[in-house]
PDB file of N, CA and C in Angstrom:
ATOM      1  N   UNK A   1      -1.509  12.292   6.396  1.00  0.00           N
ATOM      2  CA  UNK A   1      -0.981  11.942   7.706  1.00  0.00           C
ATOM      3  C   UNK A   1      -1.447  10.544   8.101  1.00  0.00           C
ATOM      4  N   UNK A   2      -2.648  10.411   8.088  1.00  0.00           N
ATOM      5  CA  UNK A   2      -3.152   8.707   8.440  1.00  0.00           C
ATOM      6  C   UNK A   2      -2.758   7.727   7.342  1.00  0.00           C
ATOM      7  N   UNK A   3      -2.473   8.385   6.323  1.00  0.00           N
ATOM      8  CA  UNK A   3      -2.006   7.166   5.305  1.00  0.00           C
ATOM      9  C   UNK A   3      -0.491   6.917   5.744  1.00  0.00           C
ATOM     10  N   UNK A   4       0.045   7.891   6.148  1.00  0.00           N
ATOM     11  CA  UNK A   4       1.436   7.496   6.250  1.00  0.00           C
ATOM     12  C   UNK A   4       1.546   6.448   7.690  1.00  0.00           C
ATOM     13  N   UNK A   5       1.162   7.221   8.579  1.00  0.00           N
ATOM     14  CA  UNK A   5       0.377   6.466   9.474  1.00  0.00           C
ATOM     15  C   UNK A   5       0.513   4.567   9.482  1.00  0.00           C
ATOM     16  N   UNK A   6      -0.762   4.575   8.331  1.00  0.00           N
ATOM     17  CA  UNK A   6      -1.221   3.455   8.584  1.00  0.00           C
ATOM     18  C   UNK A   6       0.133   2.124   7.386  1.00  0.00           C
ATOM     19  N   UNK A   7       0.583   3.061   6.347  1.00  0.00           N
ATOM     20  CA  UNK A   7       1.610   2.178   5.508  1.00  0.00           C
ATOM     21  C   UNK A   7       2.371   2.161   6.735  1.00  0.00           C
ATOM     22  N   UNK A   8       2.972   2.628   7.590  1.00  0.00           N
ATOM     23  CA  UNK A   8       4.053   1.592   8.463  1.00  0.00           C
ATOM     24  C   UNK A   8       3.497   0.951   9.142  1.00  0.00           C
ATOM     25  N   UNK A   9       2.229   0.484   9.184  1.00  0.00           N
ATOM     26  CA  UNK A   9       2.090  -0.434   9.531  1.00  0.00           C
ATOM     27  C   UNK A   9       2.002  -1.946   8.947  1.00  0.00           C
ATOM     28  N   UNK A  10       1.949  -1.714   7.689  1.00  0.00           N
ATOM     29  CA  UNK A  10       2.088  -2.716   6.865  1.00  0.00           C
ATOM     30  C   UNK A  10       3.095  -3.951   7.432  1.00  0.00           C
ATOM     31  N   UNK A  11       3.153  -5.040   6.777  1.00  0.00           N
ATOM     32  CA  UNK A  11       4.092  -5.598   7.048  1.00  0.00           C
ATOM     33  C   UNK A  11       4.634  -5.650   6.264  1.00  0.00           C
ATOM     34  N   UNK A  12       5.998  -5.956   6.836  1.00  0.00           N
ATOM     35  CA  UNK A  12       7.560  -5.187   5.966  1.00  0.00           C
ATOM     36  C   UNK A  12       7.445  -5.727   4.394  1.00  0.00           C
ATOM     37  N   UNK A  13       6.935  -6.465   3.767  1.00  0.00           N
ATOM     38  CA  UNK A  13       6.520  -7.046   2.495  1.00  0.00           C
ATOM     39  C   UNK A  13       5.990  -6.448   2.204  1.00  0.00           C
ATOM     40  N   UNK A  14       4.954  -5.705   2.654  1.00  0.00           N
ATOM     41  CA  UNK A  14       3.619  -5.196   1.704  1.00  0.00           C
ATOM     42  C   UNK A  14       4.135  -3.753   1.954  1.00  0.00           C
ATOM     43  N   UNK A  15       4.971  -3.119   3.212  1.00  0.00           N
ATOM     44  CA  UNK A  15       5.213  -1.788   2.827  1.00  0.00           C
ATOM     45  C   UNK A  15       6.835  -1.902   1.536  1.00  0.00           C
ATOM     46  N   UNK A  16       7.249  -2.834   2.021  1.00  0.00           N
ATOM     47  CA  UNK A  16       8.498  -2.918   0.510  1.00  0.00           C
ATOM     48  C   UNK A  16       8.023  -2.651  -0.507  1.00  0.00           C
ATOM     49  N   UNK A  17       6.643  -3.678  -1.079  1.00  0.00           N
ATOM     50  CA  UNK A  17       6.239  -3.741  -2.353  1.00  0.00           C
ATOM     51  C   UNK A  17       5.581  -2.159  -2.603  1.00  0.00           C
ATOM     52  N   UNK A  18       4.790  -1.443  -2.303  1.00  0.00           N
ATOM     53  CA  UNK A  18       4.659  -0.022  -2.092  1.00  0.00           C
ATOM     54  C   UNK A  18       5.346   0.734  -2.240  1.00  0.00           C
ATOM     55  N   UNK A  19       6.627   0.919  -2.012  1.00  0.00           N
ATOM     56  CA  UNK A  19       7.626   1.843  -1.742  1.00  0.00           C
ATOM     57  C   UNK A  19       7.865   1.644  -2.821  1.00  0.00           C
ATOM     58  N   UNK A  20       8.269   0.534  -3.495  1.00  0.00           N
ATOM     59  CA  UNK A  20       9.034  -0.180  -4.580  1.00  0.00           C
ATOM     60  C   UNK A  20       8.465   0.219  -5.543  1.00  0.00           C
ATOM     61  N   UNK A  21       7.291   0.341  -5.347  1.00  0.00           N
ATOM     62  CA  UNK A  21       6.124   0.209  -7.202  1.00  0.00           C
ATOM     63  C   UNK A  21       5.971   2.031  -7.044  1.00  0.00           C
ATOM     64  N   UNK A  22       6.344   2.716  -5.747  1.00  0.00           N
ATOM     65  CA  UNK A  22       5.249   4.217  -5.775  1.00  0.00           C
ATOM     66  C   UNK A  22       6.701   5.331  -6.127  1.00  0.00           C
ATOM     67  N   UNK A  23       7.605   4.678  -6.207  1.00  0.00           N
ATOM     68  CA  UNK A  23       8.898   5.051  -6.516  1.00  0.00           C
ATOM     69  C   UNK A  23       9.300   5.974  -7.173  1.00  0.00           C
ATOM     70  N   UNK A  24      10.026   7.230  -7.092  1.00  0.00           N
ATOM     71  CA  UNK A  24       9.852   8.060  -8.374  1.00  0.00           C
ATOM     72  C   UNK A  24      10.824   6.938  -9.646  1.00  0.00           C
ATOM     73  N   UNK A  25       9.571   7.301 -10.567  1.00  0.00           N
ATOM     74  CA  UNK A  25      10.103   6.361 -11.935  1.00  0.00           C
ATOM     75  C   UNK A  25       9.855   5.001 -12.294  1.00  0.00           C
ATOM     76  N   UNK A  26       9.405   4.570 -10.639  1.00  0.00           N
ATOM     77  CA  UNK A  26       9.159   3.050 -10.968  1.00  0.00           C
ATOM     78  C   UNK A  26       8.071   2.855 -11.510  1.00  0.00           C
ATOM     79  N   UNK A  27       7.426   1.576 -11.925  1.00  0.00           N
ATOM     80  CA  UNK A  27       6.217   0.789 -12.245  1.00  0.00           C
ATOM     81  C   UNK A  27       6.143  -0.355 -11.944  1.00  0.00           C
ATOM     82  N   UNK A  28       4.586  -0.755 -12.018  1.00  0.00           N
ATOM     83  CA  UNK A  28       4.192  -1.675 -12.010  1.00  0.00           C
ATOM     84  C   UNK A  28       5.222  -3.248 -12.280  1.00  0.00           C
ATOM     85  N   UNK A  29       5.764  -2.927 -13.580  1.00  0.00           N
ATOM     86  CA  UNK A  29       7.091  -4.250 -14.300  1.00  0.00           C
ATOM     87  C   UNK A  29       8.129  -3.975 -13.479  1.00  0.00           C
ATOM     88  N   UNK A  30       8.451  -2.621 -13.074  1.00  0.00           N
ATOM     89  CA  UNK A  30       9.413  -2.616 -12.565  1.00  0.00           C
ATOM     90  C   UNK A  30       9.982  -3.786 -10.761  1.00  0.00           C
ATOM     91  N   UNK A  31       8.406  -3.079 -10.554  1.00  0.00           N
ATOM     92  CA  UNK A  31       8.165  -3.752  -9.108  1.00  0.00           C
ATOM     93  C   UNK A  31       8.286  -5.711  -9.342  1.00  0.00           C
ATOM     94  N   UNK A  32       7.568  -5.777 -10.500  1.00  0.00           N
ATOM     95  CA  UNK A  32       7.805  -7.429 -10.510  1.00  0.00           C
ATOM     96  C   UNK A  32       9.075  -7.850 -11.263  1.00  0.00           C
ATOM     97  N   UNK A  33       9.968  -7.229 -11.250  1.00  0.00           N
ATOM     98  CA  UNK A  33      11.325  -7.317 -11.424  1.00  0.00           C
ATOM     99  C   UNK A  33      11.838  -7.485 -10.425  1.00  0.00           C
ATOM    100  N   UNK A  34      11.659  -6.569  -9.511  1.00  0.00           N
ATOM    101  CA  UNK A  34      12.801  -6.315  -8.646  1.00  0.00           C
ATOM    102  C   UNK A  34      12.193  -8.113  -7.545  1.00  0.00           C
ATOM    103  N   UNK A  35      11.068  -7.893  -7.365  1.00  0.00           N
ATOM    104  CA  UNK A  35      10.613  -8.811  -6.626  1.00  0.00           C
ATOM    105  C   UNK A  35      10.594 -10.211  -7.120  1.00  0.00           C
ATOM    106  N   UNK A  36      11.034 -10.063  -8.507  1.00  0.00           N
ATOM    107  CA  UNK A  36      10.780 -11.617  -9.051  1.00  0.00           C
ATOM    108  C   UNK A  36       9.815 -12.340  -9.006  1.00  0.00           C
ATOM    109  N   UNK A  37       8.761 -11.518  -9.218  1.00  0.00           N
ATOM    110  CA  UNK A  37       6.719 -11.963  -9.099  1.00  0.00           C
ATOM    111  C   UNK A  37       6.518 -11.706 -10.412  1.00  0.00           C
ATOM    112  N   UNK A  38       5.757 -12.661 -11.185  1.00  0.00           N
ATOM    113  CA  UNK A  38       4.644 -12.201 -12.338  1.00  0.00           C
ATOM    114  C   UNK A  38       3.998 -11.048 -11.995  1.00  0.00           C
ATOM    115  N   UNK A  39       4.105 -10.053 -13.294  1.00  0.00           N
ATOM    116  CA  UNK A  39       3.154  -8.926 -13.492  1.00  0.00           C
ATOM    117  C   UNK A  39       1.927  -9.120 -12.335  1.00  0.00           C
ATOM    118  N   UNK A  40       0.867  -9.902 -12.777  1.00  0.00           N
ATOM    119  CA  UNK A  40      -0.035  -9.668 -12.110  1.00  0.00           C
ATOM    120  C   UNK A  40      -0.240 -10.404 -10.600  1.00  0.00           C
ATOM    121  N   UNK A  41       0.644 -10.810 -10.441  1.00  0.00           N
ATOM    122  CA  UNK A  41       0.742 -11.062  -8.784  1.00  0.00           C
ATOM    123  C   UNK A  41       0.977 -10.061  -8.255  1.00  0.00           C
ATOM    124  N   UNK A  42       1.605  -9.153  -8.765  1.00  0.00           N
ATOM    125  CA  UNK A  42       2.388  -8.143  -7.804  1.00  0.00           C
ATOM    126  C   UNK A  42       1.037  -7.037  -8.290  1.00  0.00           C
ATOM    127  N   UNK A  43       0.316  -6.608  -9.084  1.00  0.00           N
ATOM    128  CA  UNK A  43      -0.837  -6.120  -9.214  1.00  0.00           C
ATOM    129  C   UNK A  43      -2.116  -6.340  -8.414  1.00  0.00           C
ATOM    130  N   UNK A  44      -2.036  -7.634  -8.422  1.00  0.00           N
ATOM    131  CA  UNK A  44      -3.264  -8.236  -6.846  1.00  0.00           C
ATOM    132  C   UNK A  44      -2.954  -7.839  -5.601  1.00  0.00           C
ATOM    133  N   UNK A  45      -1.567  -7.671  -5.466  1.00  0.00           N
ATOM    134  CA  UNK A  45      -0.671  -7.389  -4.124  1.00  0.00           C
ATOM    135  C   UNK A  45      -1.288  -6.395  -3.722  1.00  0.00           C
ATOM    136  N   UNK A  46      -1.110  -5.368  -5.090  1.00  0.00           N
ATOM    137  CA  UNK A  46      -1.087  -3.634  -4.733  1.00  0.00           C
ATOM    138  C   UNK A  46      -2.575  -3.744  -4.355  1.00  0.00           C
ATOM    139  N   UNK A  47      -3.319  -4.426  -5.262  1.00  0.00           N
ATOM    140  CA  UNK A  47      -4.898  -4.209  -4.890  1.00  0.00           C
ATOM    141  C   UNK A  47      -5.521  -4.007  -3.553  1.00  0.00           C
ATOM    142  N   UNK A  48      -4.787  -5.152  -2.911  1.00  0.00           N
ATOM    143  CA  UNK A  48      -5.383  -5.983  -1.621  1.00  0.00           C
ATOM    144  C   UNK A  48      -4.367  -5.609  -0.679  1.00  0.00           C
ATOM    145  N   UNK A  49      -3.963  -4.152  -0.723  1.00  0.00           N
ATOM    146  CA  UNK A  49      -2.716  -3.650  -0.214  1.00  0.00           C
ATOM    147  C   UNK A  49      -3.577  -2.313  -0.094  1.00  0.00           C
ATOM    148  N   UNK A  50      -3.762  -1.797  -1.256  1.00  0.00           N
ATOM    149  CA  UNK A  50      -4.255  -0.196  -1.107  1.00  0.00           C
ATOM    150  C   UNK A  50      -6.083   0.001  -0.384  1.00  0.00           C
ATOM    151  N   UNK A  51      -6.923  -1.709  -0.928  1.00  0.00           N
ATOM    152  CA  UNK A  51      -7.775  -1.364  -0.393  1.00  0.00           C
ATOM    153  C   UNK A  51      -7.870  -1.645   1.007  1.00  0.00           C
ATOM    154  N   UNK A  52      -6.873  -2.164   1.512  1.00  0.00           N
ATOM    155  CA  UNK A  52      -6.492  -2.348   3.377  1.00  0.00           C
ATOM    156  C   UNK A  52      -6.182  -1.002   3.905  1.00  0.00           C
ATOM    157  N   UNK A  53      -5.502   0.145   3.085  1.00  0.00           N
ATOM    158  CA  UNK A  53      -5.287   1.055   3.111  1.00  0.00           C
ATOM    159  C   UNK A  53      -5.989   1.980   3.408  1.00  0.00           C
ATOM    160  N   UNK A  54      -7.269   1.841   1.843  1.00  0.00           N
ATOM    161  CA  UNK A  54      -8.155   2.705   2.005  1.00  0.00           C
ATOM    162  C   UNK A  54      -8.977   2.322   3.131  1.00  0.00           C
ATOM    163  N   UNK A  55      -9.503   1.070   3.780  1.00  0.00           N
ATOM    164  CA  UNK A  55      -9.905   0.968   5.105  1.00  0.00           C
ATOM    165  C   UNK A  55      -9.559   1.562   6.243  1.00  0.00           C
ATOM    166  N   UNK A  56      -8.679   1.707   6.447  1.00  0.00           N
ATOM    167  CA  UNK A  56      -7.735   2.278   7.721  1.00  0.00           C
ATOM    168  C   UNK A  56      -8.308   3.449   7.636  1.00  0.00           C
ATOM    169  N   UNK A  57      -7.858   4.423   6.876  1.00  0.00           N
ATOM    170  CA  UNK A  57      -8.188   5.794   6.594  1.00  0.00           C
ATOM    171  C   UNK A  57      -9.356   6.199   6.878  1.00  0.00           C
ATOM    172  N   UNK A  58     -10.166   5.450   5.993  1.00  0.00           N
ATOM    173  CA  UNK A  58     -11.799   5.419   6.390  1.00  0.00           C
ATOM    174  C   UNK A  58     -12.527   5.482   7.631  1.00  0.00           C
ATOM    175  N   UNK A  59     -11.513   4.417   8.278  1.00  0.00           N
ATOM    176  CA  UNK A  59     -12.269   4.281   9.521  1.00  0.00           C
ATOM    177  C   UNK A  59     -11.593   5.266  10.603  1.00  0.00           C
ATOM    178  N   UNK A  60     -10.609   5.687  10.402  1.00  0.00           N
ATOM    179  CA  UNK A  60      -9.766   6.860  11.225  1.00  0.00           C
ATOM    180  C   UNK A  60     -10.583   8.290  11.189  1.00  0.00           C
ATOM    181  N   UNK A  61     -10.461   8.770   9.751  1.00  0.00           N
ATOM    182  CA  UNK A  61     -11.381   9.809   9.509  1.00  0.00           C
ATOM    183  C   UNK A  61     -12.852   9.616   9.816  1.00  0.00           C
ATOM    184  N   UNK A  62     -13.757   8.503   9.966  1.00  0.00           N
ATOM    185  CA  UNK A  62     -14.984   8.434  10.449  1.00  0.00           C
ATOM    186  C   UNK A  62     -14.787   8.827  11.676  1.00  0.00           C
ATOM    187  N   UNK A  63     -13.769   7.975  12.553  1.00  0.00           N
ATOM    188  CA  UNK A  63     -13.680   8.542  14.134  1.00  0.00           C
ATOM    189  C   UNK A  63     -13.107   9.889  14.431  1.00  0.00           C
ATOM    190  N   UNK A  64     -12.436  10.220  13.587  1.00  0.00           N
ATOM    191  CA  UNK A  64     -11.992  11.503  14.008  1.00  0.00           C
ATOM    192  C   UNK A  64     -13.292  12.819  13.803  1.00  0.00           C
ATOM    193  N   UNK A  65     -14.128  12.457  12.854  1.00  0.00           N
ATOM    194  CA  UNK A  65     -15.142  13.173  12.617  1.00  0.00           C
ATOM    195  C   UNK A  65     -16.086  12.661  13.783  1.00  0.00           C
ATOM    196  N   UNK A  66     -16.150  11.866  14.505  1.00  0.00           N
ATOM    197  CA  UNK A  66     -17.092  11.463  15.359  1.00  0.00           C
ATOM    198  C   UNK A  66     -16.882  11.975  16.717  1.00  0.00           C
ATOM    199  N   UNK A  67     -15.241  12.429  16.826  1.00  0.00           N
ATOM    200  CA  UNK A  67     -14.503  13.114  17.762  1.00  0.00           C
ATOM    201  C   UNK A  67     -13.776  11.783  18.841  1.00  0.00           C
ATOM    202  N   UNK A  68     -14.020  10.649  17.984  1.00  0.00           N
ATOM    203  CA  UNK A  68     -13.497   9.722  19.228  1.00  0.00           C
ATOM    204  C   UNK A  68     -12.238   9.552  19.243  1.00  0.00           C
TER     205      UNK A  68
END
């Protein structure tokens, strides 16, 4: 629920590239196809994408466990 949550918040680029790469069937090449990015650009993307991600979450579930 907070992940879904927090991907719309993305901005519309970084939730595209997500959608794009988490795709049933897609990959990684696929995603730097469609986007017309080198392999590993679009791999740094996801990086610095999921661990913004995993932040959010983190800090949601800390507060929600804290009751705030």
């Amino acid at each position: 629920e907070a992940l879904s949550h927090f991907i719309q918040k993305l901005a519309p680029h970084d939730r595209e590239l997500i959608q794009e790469r988490y795709a049933p069937g897609s990959s990684g090449k696929a995603a730097a196809e469609y986007f017309d990015r080198p392999l590993n650009s679009v791999y740094q993307s996801l990086g610095r994408i999921r661990r913004a991600l995993m932040d959010c979450v983190e800090r949601y579930l800390t507060a929600a466990e804290a009751g705030l």
